[in-house]
C-alpha atoms as a PDB file:
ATOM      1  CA  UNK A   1       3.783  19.662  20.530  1.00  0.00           C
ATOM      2  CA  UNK A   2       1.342  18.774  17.733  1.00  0.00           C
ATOM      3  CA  UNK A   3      -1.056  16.904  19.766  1.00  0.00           C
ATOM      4  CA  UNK A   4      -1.845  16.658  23.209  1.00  0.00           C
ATOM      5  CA  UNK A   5      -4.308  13.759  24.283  1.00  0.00           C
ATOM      6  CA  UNK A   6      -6.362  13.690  27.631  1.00  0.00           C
ATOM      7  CA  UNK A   7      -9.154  11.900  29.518  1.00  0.00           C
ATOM      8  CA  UNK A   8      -7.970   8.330  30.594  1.00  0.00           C
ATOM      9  CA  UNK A   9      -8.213   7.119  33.085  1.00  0.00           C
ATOM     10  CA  UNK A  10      -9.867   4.346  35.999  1.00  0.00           C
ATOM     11  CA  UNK A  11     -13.206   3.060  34.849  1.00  0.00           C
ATOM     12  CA  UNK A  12     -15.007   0.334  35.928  1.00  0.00           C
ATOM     13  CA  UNK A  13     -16.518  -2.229  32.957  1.00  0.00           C
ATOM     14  CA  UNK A  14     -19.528  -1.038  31.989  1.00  0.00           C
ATOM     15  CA  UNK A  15     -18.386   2.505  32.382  1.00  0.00           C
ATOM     16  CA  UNK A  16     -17.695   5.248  29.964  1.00  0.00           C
ATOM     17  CA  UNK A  17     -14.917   7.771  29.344  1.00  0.00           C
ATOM     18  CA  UNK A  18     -14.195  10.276  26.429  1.00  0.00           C
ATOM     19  CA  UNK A  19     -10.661  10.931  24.967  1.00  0.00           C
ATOM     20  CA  UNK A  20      -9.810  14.368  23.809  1.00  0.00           C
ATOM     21  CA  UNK A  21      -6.858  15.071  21.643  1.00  0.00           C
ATOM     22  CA  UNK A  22      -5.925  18.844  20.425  1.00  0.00           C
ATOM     23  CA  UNK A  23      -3.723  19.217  17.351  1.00  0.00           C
ATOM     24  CA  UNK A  24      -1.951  22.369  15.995  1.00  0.00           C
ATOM     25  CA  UNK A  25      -4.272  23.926  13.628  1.00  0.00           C
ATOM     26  CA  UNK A  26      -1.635  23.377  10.792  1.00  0.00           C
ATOM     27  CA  UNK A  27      -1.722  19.765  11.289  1.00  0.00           C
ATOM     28  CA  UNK A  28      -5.559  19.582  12.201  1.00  0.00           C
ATOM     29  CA  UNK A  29      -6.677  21.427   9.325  1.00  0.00           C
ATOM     30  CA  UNK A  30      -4.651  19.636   6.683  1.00  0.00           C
ATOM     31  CA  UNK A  31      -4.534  16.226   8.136  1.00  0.00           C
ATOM     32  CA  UNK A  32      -6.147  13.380   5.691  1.00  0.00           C
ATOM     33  CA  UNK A  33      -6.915  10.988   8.399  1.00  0.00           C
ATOM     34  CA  UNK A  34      -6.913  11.590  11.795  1.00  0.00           C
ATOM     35  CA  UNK A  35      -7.621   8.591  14.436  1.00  0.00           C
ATOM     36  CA  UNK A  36      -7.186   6.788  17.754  1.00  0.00           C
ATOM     37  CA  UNK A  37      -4.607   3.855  18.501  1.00  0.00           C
ATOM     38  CA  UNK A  38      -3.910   1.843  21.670  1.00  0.00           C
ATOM     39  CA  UNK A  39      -1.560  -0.307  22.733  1.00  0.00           C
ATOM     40  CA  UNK A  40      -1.888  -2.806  25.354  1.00  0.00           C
ATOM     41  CA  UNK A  41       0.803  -4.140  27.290  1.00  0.00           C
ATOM     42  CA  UNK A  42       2.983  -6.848  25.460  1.00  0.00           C
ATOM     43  CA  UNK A  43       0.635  -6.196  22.397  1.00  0.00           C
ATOM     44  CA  UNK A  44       1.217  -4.138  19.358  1.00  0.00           C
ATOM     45  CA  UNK A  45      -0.069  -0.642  18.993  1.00  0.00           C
ATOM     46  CA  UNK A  46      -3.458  -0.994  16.954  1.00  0.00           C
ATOM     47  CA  UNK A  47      -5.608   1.071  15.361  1.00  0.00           C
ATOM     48  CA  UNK A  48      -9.291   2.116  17.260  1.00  0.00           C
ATOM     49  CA  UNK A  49     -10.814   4.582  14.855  1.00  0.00           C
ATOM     50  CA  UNK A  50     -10.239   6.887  12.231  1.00  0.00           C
ATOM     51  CA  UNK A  51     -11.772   9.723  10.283  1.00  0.00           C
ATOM     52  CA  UNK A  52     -10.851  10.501   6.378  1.00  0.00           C
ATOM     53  CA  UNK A  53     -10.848  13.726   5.061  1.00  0.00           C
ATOM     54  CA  UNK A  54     -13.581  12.760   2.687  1.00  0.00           C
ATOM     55  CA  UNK A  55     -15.447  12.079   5.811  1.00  0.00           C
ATOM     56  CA  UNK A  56     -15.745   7.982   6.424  1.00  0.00           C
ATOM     57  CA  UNK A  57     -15.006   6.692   9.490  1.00  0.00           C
ATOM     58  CA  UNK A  58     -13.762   3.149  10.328  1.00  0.00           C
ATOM     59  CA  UNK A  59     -13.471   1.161  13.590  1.00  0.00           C
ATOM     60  CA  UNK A  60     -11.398  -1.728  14.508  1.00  0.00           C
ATOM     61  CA  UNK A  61     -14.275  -4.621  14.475  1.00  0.00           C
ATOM     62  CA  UNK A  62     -14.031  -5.242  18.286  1.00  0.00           C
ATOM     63  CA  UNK A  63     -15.200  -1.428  18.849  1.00  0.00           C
ATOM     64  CA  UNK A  64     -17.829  -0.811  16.731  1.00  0.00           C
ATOM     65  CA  UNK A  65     -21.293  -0.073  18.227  1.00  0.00           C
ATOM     66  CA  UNK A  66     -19.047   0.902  21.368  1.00  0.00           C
ATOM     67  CA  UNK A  67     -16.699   3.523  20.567  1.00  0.00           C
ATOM     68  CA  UNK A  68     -17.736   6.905  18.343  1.00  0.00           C
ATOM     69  CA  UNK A  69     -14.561   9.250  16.745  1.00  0.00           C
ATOM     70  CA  UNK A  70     -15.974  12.485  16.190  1.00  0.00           C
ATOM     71  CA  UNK A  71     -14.328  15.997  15.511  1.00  0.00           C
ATOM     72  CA  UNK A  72     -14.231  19.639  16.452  1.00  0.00           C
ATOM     73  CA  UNK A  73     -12.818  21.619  13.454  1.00  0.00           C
ATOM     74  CA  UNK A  74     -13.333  24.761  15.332  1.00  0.00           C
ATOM     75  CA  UNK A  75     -11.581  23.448  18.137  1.00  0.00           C
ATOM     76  CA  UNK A  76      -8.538  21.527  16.762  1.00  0.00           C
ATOM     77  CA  UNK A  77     -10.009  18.780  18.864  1.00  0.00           C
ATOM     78  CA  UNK A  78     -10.748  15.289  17.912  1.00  0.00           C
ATOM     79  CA  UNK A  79     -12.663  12.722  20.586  1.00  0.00           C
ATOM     80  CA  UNK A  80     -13.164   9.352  21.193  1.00  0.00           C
ATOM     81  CA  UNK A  81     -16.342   8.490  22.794  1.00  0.00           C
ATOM     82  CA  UNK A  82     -15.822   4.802  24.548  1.00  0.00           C
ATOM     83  CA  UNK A  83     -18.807   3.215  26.282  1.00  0.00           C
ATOM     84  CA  UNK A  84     -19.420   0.093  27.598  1.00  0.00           C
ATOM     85  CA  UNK A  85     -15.840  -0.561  28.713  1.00  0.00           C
ATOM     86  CA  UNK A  86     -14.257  -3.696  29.330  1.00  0.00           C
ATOM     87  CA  UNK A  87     -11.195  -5.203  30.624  1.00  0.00           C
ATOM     88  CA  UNK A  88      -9.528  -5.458  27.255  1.00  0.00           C
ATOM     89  CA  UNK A  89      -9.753  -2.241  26.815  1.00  0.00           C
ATOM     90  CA  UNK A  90      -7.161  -0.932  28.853  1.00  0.00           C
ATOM     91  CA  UNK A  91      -4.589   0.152  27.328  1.00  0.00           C
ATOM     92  CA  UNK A  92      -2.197   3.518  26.474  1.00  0.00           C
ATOM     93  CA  UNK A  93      -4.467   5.484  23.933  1.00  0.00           C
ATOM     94  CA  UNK A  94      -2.519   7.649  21.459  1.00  0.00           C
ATOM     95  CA  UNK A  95      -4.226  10.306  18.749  1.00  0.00           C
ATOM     96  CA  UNK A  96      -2.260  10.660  15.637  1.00  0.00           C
ATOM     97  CA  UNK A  97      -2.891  12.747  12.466  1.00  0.00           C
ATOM     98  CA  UNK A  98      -1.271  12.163   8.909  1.00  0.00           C
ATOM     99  CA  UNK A  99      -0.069  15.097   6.561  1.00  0.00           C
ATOM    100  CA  UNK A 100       3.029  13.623   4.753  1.00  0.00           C
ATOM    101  CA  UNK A 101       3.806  11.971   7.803  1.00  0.00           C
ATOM    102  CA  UNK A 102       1.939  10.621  11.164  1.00  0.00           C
ATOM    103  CA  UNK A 103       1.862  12.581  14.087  1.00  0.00           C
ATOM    104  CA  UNK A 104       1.394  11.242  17.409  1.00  0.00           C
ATOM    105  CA  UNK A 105       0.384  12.218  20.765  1.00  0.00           C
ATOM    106  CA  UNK A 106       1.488  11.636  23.743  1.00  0.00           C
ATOM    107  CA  UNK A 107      -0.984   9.019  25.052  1.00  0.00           C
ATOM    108  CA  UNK A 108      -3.594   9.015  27.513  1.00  0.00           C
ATOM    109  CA  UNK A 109      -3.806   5.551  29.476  1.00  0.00           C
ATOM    110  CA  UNK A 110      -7.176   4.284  30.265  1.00  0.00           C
ATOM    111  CA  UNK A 111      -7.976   1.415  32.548  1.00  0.00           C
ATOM    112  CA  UNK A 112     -11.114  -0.603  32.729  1.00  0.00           C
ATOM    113  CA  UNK A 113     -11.672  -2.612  36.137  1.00  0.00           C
ATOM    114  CA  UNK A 114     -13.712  -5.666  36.325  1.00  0.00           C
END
């Protein structure tokens, strides 16, 4: 497994929850971009956030100012800090990682309650 993602789960709106995602260090340390997608049901996967190797980040427009991708190199680990959760938000959240190719995770699924 190249990446394992964790920390979805129930939330009510308004609440907060951070994804975790560990990659193989071979994959981690020469990926160019790195980032969160999520897919909702009956909707296409889309992207959440992503770091570059030359160290931007961009957000899809409806989670900026909410949601923060950071990384761990030591770790392997990237994260996706998501506050201020709302319905629309739920959704299956996969990490992914691009070398060549795009890895993906498994998915974590994260629910938001009204």
């Amino acid at each position: 497994v190249q990446l394992q993602a964790s920390g979805g789960g129930l939330v009510q709106a308004g609440g907060s929850l951070r994804l975790s995602c560990v990659a193989s260090m071979f994959i981690f340390s020469r990926a160019t971009t790195i980032g969160w997608y999520r897919q909702a049901p009956g909707k296409q996967r889309e992207l959440v956030a992503a770091i570059h190797s030359v160290g931007t980040t961009n957000y899809a427009e409806s989670m900026k100012g909410r949601f923060t991708i950071s990384r761990d190199n030591a770790k392997n680990t990237m994260y996706l800090q998501m506050n201020s959760l709302k319905s629309e938000d739920t959704a299956i959240y996969y990490c992914s990682a691009t070398w060549r190719s795009t890895y993906w995770g498994q998915g974590t699924l994260v629910t938001v309650s009204s």
